[in-house]
N, C-alpha and C. Protein backbone atom coordinates (compact mmCIF):
# COMPACT_ATOMS: atom_id res chain seq x y z
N UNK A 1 113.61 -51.67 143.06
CA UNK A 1 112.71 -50.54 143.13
C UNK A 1 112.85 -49.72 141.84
N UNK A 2 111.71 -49.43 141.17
CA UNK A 2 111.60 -48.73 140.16
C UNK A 2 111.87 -46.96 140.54
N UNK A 3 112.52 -46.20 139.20
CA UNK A 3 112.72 -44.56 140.10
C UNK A 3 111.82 -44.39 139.24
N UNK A 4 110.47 -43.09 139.94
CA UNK A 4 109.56 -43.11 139.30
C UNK A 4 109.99 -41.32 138.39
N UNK A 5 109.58 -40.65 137.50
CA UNK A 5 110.37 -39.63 136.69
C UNK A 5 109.37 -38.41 137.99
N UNK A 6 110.13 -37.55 138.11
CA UNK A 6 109.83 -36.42 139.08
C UNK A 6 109.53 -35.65 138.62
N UNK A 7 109.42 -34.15 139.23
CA UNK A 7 109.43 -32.59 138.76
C UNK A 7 110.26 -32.08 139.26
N UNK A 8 110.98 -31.53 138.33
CA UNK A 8 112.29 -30.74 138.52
C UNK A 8 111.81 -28.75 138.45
N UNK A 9 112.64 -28.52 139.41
CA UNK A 9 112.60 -26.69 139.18
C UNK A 9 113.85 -26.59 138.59
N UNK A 10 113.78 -26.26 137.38
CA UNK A 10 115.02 -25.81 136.86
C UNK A 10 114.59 -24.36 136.05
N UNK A 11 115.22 -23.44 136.83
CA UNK A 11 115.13 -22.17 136.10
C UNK A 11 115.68 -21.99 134.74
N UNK A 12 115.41 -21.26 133.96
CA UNK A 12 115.53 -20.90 132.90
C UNK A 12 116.06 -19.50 132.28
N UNK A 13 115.73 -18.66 133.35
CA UNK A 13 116.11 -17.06 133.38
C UNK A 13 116.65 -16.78 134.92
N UNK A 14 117.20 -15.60 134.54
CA UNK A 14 117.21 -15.04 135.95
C UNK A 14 117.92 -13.30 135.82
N UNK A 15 117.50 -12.63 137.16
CA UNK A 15 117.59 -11.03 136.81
C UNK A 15 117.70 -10.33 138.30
N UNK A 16 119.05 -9.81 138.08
CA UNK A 16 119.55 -9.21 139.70
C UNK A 16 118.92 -7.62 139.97
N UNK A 17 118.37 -7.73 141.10
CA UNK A 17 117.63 -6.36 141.53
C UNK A 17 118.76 -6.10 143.12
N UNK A 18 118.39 -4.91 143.15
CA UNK A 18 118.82 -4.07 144.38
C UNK A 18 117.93 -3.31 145.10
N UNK A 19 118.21 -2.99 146.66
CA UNK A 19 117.44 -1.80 146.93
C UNK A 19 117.41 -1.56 148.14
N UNK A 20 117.54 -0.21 148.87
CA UNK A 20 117.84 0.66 149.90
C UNK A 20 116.27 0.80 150.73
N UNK A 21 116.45 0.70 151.99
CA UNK A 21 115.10 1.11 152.55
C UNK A 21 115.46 1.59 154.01
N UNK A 22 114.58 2.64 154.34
CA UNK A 22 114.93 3.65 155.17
C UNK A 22 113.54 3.27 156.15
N UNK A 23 113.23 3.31 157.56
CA UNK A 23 112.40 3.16 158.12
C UNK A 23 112.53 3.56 159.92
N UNK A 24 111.95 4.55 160.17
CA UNK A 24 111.60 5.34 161.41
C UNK A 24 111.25 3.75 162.85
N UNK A 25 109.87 3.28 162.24
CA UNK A 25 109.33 2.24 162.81
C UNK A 25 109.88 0.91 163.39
N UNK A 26 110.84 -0.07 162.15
CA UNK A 26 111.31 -1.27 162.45
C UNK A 26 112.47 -1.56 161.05
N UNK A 27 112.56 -2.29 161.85
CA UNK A 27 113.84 -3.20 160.71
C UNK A 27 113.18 -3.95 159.84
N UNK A 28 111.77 -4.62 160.17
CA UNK A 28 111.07 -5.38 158.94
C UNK A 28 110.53 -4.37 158.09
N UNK A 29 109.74 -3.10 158.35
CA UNK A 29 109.86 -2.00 157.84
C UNK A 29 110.93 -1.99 156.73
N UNK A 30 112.16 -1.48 157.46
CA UNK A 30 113.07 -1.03 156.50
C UNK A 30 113.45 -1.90 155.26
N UNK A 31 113.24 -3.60 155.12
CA UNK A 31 113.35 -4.60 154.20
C UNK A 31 112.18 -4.38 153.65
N UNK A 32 110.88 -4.41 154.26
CA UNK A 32 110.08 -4.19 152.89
C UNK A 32 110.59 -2.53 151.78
N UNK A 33 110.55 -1.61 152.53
CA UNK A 33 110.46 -1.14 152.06
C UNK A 33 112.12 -1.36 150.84
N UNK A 34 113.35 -2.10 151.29
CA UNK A 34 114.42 -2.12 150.39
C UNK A 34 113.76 -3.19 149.31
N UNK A 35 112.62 -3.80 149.91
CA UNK A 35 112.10 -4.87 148.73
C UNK A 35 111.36 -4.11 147.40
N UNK A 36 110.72 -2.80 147.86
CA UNK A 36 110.02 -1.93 147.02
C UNK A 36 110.95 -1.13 146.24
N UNK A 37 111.76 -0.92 146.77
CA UNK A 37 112.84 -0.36 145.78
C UNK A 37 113.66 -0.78 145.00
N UNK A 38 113.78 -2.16 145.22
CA UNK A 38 113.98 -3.64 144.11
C UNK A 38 113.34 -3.76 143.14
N UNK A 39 111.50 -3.66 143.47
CA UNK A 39 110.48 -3.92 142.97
C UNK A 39 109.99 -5.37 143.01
N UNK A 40 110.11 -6.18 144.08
CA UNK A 40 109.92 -7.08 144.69
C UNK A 40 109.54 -7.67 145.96
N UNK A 41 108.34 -6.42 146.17
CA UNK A 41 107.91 -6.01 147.50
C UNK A 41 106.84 -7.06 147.57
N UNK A 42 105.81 -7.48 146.40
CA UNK A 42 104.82 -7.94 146.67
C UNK A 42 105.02 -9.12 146.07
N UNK A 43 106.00 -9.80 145.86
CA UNK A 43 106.31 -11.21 145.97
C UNK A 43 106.45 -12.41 146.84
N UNK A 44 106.53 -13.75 147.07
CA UNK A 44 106.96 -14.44 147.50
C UNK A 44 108.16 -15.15 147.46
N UNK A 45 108.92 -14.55 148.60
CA UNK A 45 110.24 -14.86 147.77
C UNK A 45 111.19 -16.62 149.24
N UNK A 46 111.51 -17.43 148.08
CA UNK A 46 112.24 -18.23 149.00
C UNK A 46 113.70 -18.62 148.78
N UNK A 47 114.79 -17.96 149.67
CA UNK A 47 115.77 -18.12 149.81
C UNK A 47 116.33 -19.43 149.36
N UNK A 48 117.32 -19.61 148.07
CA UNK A 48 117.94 -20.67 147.76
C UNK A 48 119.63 -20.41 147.83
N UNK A 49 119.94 -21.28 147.67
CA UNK A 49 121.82 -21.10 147.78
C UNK A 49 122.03 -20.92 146.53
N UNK A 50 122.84 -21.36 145.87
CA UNK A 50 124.40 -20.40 145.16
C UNK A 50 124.64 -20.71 144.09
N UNK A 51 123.50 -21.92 143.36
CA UNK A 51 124.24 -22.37 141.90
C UNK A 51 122.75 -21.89 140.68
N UNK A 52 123.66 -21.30 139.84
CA UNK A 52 123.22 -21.23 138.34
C UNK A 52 122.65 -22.16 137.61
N UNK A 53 121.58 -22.27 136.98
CA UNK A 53 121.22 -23.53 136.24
C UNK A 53 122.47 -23.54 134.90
N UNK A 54 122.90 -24.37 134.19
CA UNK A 54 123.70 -24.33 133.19
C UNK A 54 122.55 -23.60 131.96
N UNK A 55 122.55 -23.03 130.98
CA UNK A 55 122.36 -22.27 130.32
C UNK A 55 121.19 -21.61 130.30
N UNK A 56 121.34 -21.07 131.74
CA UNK A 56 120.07 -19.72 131.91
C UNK A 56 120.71 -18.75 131.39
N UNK A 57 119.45 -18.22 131.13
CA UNK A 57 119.81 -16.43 130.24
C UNK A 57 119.02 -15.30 131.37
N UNK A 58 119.87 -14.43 131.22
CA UNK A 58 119.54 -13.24 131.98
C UNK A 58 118.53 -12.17 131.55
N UNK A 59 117.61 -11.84 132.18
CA UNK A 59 116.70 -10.97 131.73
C UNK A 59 116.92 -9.03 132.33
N UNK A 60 116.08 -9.00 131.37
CA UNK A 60 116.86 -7.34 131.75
C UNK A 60 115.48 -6.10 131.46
N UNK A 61 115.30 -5.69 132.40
CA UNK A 61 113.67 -5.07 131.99
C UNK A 61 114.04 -3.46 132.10
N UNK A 62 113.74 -2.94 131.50
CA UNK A 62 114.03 -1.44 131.31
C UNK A 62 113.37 0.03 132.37
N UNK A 63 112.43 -0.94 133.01
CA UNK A 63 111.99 -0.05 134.12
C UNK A 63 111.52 -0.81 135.58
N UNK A 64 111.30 0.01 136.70
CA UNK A 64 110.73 -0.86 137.72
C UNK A 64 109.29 -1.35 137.19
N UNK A 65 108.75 -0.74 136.62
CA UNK A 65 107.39 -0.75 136.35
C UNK A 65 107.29 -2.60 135.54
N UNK A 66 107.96 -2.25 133.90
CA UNK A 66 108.29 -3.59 133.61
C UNK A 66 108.46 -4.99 134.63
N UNK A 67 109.44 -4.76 135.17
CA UNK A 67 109.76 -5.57 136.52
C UNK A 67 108.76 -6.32 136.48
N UNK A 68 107.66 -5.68 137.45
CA UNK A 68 106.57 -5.90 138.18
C UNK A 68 105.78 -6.34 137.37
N UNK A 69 105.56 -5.76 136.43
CA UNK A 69 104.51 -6.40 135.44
C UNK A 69 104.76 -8.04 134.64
N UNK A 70 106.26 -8.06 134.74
CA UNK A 70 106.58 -10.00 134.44
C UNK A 70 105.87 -10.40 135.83
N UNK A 71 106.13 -10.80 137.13
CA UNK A 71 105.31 -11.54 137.94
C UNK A 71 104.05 -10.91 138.58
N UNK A 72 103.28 -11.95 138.83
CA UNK A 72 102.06 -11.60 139.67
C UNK A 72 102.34 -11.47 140.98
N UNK A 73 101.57 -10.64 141.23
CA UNK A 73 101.81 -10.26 143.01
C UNK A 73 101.67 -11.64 143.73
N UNK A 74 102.21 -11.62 144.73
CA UNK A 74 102.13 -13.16 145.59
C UNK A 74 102.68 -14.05 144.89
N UNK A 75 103.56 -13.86 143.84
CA UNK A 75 103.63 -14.91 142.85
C UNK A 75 104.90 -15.67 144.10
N UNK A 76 105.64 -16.87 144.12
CA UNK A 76 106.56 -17.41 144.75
C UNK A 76 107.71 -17.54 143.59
N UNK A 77 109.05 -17.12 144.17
CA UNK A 77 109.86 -16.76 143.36
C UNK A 77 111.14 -17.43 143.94
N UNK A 78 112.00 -17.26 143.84
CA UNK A 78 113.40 -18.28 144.12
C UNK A 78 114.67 -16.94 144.17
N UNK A 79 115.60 -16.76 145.37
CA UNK A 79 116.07 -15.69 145.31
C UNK A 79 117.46 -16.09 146.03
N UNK A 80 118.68 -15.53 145.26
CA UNK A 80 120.10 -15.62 146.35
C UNK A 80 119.96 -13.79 146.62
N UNK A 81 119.81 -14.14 147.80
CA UNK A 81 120.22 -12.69 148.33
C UNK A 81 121.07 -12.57 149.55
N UNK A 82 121.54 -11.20 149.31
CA UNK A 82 121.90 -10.49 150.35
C UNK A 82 121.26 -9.71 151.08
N UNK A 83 121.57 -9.49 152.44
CA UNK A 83 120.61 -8.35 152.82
C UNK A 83 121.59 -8.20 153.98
N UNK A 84 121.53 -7.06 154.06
CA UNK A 84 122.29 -6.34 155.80
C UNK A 84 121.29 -5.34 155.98
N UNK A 85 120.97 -5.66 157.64
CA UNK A 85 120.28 -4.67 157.73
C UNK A 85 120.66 -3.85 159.25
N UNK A 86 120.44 -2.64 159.49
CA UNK A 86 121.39 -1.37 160.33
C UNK A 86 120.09 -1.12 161.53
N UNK A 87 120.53 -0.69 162.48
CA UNK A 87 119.70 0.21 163.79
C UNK A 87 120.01 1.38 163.42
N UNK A 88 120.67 2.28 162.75
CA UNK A 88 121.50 3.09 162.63
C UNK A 88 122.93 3.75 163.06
N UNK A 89 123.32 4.86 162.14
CA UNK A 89 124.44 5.37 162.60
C UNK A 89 125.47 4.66 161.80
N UNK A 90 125.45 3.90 160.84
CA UNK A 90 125.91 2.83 160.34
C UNK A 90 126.36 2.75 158.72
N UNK A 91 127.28 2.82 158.41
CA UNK A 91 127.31 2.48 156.92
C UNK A 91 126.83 0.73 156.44
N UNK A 92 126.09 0.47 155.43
CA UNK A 92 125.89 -1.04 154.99
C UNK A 92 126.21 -1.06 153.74
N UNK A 93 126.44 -2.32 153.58
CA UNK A 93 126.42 -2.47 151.80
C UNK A 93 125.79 -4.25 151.98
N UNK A 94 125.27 -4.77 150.74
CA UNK A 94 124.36 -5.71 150.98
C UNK A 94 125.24 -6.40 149.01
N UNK A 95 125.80 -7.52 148.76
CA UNK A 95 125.92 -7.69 147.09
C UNK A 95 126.25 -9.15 146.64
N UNK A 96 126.25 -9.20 145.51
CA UNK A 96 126.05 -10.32 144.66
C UNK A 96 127.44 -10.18 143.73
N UNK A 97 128.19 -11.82 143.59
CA UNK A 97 128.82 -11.87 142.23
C UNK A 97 128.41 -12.89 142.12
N UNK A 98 128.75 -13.02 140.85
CA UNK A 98 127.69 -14.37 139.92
C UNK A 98 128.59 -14.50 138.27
N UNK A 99 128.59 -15.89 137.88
CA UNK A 99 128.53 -15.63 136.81
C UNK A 99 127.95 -17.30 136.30
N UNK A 100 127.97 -17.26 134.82
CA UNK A 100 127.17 -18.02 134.14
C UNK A 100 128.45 -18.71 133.73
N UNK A 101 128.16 -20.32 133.87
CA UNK A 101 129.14 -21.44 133.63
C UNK A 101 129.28 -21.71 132.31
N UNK A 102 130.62 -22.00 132.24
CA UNK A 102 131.04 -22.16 130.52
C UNK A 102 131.07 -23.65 130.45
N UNK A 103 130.46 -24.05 130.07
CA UNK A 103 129.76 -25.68 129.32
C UNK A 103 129.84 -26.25 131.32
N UNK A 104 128.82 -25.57 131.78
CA UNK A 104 128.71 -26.25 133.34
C UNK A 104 127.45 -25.27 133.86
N UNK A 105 127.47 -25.57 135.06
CA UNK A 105 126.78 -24.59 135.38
C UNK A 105 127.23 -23.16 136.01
N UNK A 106 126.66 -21.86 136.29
CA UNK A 106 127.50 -21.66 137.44
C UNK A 106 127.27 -21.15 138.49
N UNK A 107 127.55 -20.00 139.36
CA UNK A 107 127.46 -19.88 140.17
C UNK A 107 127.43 -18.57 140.83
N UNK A 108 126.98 -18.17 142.34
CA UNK A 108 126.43 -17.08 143.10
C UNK A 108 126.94 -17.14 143.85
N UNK A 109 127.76 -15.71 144.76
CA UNK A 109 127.74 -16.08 146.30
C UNK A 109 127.47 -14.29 146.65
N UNK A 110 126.79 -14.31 148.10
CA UNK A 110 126.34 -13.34 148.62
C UNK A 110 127.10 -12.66 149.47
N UNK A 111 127.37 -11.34 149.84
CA UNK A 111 128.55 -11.27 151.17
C UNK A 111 127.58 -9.79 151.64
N UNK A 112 128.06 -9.10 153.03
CA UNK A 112 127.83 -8.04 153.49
C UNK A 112 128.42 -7.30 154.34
N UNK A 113 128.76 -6.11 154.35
CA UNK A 113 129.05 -5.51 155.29
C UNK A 113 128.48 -4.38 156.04
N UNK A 114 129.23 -4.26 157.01
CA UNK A 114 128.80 -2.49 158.17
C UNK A 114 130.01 -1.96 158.35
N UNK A 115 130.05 -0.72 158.23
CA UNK A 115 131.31 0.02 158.70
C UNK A 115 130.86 1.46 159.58
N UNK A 116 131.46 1.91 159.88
CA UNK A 116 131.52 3.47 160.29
C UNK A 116 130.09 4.10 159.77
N UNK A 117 130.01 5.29 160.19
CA UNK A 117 128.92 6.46 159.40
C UNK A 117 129.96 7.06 158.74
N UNK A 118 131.09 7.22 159.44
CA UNK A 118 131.69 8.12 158.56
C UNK A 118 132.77 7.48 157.22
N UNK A 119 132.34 6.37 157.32
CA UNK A 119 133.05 5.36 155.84
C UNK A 119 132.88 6.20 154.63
N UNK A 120 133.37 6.35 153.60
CA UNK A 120 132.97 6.55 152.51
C UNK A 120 132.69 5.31 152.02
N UNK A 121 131.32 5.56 151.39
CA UNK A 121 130.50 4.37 150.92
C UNK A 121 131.35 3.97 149.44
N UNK A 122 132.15 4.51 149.13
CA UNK A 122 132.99 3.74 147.51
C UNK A 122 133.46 2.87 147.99
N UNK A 123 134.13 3.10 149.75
CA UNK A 123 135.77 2.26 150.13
C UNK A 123 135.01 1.43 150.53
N UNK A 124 133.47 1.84 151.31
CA UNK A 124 132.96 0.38 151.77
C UNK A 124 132.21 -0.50 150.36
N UNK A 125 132.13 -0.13 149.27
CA UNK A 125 132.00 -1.14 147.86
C UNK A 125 133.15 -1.44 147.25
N UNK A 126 134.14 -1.03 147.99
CA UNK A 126 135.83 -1.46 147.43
C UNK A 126 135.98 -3.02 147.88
N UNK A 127 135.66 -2.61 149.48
CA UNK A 127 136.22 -4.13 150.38
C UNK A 127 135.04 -5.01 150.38
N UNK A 128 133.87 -4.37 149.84
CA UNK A 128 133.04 -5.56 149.74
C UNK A 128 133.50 -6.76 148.43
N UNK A 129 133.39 -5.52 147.37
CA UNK A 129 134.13 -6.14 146.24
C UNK A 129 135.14 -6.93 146.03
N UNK A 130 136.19 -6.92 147.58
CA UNK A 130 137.04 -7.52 147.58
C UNK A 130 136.82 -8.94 148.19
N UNK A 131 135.80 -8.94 148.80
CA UNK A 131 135.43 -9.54 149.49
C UNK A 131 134.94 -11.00 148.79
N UNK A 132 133.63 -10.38 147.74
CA UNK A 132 132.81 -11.13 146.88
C UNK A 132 134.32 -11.64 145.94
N UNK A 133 134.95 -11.16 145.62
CA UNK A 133 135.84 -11.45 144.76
C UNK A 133 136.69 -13.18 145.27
N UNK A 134 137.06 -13.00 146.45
CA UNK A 134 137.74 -14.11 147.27
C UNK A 134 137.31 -14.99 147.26
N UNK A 135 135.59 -14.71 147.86
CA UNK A 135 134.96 -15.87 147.98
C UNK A 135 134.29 -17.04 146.74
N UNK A 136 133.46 -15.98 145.75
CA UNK A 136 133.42 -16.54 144.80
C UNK A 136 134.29 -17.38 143.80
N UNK A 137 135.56 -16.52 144.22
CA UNK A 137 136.87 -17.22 143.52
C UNK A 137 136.96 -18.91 144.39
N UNK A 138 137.38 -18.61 145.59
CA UNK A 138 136.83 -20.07 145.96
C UNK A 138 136.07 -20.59 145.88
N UNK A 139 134.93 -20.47 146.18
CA UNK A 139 133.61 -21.11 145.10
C UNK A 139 133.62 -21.93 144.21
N UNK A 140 133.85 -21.24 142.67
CA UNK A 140 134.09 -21.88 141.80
C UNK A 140 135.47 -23.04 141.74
N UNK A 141 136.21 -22.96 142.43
CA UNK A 141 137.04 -23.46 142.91
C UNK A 141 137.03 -24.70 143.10
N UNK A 142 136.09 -24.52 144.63
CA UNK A 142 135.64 -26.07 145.03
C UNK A 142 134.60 -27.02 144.40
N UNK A 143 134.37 -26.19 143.35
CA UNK A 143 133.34 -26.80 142.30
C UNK A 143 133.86 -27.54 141.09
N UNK A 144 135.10 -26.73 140.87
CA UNK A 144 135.70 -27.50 139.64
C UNK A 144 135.24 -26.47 138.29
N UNK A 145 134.75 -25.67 138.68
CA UNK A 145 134.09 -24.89 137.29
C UNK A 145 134.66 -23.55 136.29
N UNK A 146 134.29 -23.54 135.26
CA UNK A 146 134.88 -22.16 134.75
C UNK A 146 133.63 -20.87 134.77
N UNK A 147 133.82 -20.08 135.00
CA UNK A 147 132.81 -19.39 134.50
C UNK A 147 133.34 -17.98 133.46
N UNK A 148 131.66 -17.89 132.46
CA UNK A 148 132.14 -17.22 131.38
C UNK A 148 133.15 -15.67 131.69
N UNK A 149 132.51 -15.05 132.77
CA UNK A 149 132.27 -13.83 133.15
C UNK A 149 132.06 -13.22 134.68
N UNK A 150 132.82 -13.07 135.27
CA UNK A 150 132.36 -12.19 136.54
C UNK A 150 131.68 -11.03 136.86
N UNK A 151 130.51 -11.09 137.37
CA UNK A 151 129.59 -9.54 137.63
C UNK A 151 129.44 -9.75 138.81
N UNK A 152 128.91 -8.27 139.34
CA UNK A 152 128.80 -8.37 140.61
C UNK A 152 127.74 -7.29 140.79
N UNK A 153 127.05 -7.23 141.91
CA UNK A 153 126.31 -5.73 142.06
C UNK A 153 125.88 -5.78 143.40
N UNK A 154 126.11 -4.30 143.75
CA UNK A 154 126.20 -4.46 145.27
C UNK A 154 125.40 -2.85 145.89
N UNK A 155 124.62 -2.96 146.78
CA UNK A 155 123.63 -1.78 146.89
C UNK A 155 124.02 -1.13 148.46
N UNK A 156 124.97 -0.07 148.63
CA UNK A 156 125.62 0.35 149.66
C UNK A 156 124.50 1.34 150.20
N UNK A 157 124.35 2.01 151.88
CA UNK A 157 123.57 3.07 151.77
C UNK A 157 124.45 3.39 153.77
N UNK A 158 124.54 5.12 153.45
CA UNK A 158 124.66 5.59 155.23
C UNK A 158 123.54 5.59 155.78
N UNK A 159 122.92 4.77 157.06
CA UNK A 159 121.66 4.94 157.99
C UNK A 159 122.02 6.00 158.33
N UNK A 160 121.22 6.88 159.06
CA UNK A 160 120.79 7.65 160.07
C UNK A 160 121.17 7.36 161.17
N UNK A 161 121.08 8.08 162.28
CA UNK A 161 120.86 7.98 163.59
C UNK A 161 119.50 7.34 163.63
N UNK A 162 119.06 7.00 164.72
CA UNK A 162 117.66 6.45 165.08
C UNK A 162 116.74 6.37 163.87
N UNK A 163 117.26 5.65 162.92
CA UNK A 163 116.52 5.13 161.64
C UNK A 163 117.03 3.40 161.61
N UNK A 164 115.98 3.18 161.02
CA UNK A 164 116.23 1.50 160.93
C UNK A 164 117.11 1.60 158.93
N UNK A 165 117.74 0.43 158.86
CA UNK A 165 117.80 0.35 157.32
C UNK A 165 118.00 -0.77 157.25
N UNK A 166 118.06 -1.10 155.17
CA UNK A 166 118.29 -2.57 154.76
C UNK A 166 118.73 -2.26 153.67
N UNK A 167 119.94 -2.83 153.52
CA UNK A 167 120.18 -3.30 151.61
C UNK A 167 120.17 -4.36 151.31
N UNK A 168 119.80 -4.61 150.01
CA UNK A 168 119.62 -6.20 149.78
C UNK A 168 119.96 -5.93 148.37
N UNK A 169 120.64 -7.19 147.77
CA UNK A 169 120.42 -6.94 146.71
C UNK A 169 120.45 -8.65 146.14
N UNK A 170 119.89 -9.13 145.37
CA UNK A 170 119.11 -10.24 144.74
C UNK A 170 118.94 -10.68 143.31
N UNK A 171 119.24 -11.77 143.16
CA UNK A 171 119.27 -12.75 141.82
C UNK A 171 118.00 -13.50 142.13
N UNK A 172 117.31 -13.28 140.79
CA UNK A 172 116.00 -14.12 141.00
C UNK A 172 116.20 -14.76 139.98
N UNK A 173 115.53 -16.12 140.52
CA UNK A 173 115.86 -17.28 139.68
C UNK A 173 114.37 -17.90 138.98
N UNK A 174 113.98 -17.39 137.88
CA UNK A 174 112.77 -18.26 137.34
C UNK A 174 112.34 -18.61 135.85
């Protein structure tokens, strides 16, 4: 059997957004609206897992506005995210570490938490941090890989009482 040559998605860039959303109504509510505060509300976005193309470059846009103006609305986009989302009364944090593979590819992993209302939201980006830290460390691990650099970014927020919420925060891959 002959292999016939395919189409490959291999990204080329990629650029981590965040964002908090507050909502009276619903919990899908409260994600769009953490998607608008990303600036990735009117996208199509489809959940992929955890690996870096080997020498993507990171993009970096100077406003939400910019953002929006690289894709077209409805455009379909490729995304590792996090997202936690609250009924209230609730501390969340929603985050990303990632880094870019040194002569490999590399790699993403997502984590989240809920704590208390009355958490201080630093201690709950302490143990998240600690969190992303572990895992990703294993990660790369079971991969065999180096990576150049560790980043991370992570979008914490206190719900309300009888408020819905969402944090998410997201690596888009395109």
């Amino acid at each position: 059997m002959a292999i016939q040559e395919r189409i490959r998605l291999l990204p080329r860039y990629y650029l981590v957004v965040s964002g908090i959303g507050l909502s009276r109504a619903s919990p899908i509510n409260a994600f769009d609206k953490a998607l608008r505060d990303a600036g990735i509300h009117d996208l199509n976005l489809v959940e992929v897992s955890s690996i870096l193309p080997r020498d993507v470059e990171e993009l970096k846009f100077r406003s939400r506005e910019e953002l929006q103006a690289y894709f077209k609305p409805g455009e379909i986009i490729h995304v590792v995210m996090a997202k936690r989302l609250s009924s209230g009364g609730e501390c969340i944090a929603a985050g990303l570490m990632w880094g870019e593979g040194l002569n490999s590819h590399g790699y993403v992993i997502e984590q989240t938490l809920t704590a208390p209302e009355n958490e201080d939201l630093e201690t709950l980006k302490k143990k998240l941090l600690e969190k992303l830290k572990t895992c990703f460390r294993e990660g790369i691990e079971i991969r065999g890989i180096t990576i150049k650099e560790e980043r991370h970014r992570i979008a914490a927020a206190k719900i309300p009482e009888k408020t819905y919420g969402c944090a998410i925060t997201a690596l888009i891959l395109c």
